[in-house]
PDB file of N, CA and C in Angstrom:
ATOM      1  N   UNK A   1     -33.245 -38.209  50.912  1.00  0.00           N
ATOM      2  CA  UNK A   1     -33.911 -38.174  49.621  1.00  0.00           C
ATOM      3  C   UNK A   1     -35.246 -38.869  49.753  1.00  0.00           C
ATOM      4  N   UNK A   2     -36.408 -37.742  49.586  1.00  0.00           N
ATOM      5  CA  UNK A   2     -37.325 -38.674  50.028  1.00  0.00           C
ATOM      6  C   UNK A   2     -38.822 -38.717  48.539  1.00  0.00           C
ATOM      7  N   UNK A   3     -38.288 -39.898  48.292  1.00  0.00           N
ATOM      8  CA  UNK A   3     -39.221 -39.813  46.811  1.00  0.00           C
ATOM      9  C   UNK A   3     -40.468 -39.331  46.704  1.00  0.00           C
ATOM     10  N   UNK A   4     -41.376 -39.649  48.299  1.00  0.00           N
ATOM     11  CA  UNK A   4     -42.708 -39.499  48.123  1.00  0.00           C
ATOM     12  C   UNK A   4     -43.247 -37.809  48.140  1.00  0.00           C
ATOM     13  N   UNK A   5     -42.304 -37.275  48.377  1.00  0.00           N
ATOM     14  CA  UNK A   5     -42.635 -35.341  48.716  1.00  0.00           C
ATOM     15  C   UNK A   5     -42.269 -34.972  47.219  1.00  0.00           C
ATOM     16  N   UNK A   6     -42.381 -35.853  46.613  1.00  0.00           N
ATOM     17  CA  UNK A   6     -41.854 -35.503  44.896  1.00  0.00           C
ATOM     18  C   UNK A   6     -43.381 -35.132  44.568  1.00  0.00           C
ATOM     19  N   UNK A   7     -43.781 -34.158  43.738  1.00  0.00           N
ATOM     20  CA  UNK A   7     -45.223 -33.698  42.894  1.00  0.00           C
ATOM     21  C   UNK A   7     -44.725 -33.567  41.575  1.00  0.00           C
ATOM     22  N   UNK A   8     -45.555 -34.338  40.808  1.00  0.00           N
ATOM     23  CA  UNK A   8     -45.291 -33.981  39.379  1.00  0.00           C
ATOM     24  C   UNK A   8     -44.801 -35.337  38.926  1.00  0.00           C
ATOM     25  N   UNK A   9     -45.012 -35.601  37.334  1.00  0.00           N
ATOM     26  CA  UNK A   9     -45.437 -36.962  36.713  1.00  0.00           C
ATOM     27  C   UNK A   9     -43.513 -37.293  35.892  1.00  0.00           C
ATOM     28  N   UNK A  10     -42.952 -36.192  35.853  1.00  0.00           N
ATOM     29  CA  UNK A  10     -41.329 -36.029  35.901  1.00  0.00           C
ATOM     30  C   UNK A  10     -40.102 -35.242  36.730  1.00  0.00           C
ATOM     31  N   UNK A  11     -39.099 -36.472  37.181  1.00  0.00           N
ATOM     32  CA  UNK A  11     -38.396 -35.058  37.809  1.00  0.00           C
ATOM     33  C   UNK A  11     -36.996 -35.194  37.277  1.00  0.00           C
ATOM     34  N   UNK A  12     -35.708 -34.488  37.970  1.00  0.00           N
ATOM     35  CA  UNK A  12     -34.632 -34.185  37.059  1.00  0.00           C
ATOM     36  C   UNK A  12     -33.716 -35.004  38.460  1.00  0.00           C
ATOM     37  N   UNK A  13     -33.012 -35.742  37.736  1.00  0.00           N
ATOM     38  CA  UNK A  13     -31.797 -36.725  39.240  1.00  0.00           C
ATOM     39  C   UNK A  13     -30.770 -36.079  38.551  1.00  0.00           C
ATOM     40  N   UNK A  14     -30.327 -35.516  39.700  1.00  0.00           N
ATOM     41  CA  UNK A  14     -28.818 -35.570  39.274  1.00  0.00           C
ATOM     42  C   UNK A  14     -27.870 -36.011  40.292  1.00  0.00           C
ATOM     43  N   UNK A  15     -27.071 -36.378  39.668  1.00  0.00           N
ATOM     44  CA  UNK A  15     -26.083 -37.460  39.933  1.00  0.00           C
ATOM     45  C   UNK A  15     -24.369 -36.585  40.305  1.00  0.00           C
ATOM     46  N   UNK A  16     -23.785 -37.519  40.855  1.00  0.00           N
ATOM     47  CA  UNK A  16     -22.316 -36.269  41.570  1.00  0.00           C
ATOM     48  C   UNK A  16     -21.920 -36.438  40.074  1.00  0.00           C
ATOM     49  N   UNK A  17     -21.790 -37.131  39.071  1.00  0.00           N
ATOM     50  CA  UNK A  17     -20.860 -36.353  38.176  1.00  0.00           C
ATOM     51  C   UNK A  17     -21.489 -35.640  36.882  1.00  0.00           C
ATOM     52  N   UNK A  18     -22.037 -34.622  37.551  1.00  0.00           N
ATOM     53  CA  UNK A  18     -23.274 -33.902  37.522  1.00  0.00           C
ATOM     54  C   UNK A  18     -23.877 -34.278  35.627  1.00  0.00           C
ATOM     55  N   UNK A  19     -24.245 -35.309  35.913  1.00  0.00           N
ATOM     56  CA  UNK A  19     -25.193 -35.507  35.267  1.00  0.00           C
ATOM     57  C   UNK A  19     -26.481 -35.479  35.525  1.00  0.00           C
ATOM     58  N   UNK A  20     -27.349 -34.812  34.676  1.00  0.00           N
ATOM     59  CA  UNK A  20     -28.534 -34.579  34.923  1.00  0.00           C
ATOM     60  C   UNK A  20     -29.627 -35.755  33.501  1.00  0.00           C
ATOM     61  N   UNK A  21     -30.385 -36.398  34.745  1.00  0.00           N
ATOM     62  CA  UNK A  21     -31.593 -37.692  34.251  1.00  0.00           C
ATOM     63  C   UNK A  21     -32.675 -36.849  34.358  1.00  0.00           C
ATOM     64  N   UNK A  22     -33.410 -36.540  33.260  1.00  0.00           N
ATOM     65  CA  UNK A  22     -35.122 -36.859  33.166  1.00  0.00           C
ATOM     66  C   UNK A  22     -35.575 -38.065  33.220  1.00  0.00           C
ATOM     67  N   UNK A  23     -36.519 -38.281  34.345  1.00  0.00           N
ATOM     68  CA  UNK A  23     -37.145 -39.484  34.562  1.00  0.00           C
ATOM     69  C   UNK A  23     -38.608 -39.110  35.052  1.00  0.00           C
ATOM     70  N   UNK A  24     -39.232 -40.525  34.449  1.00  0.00           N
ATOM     71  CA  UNK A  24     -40.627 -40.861  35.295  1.00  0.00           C
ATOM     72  C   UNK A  24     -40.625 -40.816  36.760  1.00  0.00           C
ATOM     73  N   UNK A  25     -41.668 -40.201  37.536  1.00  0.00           N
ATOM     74  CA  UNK A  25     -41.555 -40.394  38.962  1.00  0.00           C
ATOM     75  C   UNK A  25     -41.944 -41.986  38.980  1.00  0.00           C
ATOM     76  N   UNK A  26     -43.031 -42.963  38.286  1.00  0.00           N
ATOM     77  CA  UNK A  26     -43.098 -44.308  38.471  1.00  0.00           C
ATOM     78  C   UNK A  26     -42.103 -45.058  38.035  1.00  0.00           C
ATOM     79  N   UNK A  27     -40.919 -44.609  37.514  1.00  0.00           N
ATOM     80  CA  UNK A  27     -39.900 -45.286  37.041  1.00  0.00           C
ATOM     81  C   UNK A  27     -39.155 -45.103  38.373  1.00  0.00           C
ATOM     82  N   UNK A  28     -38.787 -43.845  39.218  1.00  0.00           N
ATOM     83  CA  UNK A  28     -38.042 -43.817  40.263  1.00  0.00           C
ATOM     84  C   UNK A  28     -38.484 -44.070  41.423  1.00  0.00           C
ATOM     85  N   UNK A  29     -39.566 -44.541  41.309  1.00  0.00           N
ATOM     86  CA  UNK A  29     -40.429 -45.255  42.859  1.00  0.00           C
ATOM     87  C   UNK A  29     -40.243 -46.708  42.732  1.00  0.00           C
ATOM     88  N   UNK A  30     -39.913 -47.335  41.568  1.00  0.00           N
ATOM     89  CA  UNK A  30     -40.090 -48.431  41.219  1.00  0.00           C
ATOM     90  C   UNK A  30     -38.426 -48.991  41.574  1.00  0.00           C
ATOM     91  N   UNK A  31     -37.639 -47.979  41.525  1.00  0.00           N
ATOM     92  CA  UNK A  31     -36.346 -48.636  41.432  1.00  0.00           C
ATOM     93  C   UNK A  31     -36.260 -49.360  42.897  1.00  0.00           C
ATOM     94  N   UNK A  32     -34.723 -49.833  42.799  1.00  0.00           N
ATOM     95  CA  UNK A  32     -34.705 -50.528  44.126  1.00  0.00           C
ATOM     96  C   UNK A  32     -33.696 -49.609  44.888  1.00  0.00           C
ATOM     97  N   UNK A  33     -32.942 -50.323  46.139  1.00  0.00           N
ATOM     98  CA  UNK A  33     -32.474 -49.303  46.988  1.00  0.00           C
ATOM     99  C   UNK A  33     -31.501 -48.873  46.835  1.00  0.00           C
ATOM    100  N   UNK A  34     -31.211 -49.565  45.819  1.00  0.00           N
ATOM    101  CA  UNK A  34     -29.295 -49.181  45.287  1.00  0.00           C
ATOM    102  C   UNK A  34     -29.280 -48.085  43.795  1.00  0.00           C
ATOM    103  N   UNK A  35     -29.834 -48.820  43.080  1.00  0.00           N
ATOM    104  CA  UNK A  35     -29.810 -48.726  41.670  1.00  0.00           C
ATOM    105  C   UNK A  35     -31.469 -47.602  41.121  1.00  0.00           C
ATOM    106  N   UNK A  36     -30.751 -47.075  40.212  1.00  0.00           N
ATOM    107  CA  UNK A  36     -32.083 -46.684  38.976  1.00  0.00           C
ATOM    108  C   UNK A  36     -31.610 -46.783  37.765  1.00  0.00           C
ATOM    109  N   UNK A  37     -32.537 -48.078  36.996  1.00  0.00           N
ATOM    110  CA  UNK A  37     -32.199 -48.951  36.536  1.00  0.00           C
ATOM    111  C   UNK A  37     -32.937 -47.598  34.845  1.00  0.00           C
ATOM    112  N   UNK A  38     -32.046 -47.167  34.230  1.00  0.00           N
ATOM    113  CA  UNK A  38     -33.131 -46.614  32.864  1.00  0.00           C
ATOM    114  C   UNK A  38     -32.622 -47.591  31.088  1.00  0.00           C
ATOM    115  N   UNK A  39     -33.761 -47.523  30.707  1.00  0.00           N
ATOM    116  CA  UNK A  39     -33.368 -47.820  29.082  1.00  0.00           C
ATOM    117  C   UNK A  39     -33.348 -46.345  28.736  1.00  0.00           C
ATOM    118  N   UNK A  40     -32.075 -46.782  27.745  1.00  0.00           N
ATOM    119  CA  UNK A  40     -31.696 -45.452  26.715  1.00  0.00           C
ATOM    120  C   UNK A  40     -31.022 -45.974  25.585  1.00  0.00           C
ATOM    121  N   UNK A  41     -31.799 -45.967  24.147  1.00  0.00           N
ATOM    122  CA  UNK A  41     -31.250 -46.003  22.893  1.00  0.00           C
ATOM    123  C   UNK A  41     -30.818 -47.504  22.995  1.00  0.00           C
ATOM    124  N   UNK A  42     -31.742 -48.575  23.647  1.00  0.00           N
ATOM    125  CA  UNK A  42     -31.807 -50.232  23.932  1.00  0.00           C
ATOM    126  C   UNK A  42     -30.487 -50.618  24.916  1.00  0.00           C
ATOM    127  N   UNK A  43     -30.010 -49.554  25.595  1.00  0.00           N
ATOM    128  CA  UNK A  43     -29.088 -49.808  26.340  1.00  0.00           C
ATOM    129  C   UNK A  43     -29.455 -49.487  27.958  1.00  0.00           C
ATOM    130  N   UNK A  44     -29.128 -50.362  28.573  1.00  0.00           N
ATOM    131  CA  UNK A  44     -29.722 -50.318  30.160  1.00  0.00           C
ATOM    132  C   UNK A  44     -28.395 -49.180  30.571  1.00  0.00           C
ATOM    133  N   UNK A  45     -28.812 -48.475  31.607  1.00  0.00           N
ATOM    134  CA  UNK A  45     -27.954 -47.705  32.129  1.00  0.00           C
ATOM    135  C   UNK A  45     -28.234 -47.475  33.882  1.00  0.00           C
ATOM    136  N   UNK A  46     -27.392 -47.687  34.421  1.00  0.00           N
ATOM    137  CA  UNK A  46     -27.946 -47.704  35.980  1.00  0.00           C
ATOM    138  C   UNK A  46     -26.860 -46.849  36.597  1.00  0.00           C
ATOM    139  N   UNK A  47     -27.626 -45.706  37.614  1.00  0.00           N
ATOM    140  CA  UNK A  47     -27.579 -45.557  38.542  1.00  0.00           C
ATOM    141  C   UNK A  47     -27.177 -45.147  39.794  1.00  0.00           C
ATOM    142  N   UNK A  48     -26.116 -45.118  40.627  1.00  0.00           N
ATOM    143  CA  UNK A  48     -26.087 -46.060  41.917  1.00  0.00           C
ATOM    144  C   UNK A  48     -27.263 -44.467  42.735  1.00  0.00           C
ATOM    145  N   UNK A  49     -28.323 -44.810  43.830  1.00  0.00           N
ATOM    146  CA  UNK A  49     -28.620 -43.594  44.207  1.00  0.00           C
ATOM    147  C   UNK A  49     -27.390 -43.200  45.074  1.00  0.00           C
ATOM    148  N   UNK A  50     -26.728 -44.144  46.048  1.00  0.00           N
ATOM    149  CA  UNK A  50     -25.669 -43.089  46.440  1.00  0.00           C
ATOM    150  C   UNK A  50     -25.070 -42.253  45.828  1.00  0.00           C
ATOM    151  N   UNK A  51     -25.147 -41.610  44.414  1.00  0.00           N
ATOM    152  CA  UNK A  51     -24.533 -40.762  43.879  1.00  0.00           C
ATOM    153  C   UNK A  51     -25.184 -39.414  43.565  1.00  0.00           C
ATOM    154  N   UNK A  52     -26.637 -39.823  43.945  1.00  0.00           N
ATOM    155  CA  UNK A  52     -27.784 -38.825  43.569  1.00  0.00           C
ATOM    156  C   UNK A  52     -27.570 -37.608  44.616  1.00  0.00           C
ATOM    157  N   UNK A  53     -27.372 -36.810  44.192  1.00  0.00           N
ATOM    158  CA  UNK A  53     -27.419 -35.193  45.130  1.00  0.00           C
ATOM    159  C   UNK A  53     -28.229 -34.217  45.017  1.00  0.00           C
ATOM    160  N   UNK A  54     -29.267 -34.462  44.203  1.00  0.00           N
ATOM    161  CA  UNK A  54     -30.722 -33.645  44.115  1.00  0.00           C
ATOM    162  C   UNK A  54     -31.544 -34.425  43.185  1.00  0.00           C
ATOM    163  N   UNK A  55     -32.973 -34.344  43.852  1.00  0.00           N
ATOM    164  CA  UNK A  55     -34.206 -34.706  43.051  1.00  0.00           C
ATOM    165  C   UNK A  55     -35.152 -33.898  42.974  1.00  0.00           C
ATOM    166  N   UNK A  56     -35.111 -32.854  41.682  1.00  0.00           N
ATOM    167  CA  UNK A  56     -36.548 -31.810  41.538  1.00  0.00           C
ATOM    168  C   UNK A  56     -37.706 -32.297  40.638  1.00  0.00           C
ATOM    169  N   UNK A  57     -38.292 -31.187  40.774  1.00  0.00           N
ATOM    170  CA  UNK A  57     -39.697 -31.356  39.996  1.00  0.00           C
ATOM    171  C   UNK A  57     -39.362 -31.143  38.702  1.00  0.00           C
ATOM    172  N   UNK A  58     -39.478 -31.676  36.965  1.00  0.00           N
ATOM    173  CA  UNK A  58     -39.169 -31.053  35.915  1.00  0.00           C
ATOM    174  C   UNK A  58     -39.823 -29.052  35.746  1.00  0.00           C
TER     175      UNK A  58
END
C-alpha cells in the first residue's frame, strides 16, 4: 500500500469488513503506521491499516 502513488485531494479505504472511508489524502499521510485515526459526528474512530485492502482515487 503505497500512499504516495495516490493522485487526487480524496480517496476511498476500504477496510476487510468492507467498509468503505472517504478520506483526505493529508489526513492519510498524516496517520501513523498502525492506525487512521478519523473524527466522525465528535467521535474518534480508528483504523487498524492492517485491515485496509484497497486505496483508490475518489
Amino acid at each position: 500500500m503505497i500512499i504516495n502513488e495516490i493522485i487526487g485531494h480524496k480517496v476511498v479505504v476500504h477496510v476487510e469488513n468492507g467498509t468503505q472511508v472517504v478520506m483526505h489524502r493529508g489526513v492519510l499521510e498524516q496517520a501513523d503506521s498502525l492506525f487512521i485515526r478519523l473524527k466522525k459526528d465528535n467521535e474518534t474512530i480508528y483504523f487498524c491499516l492492517v485491515n485496509v485492502i484497497a486505496i483508490h482515487p475518489v
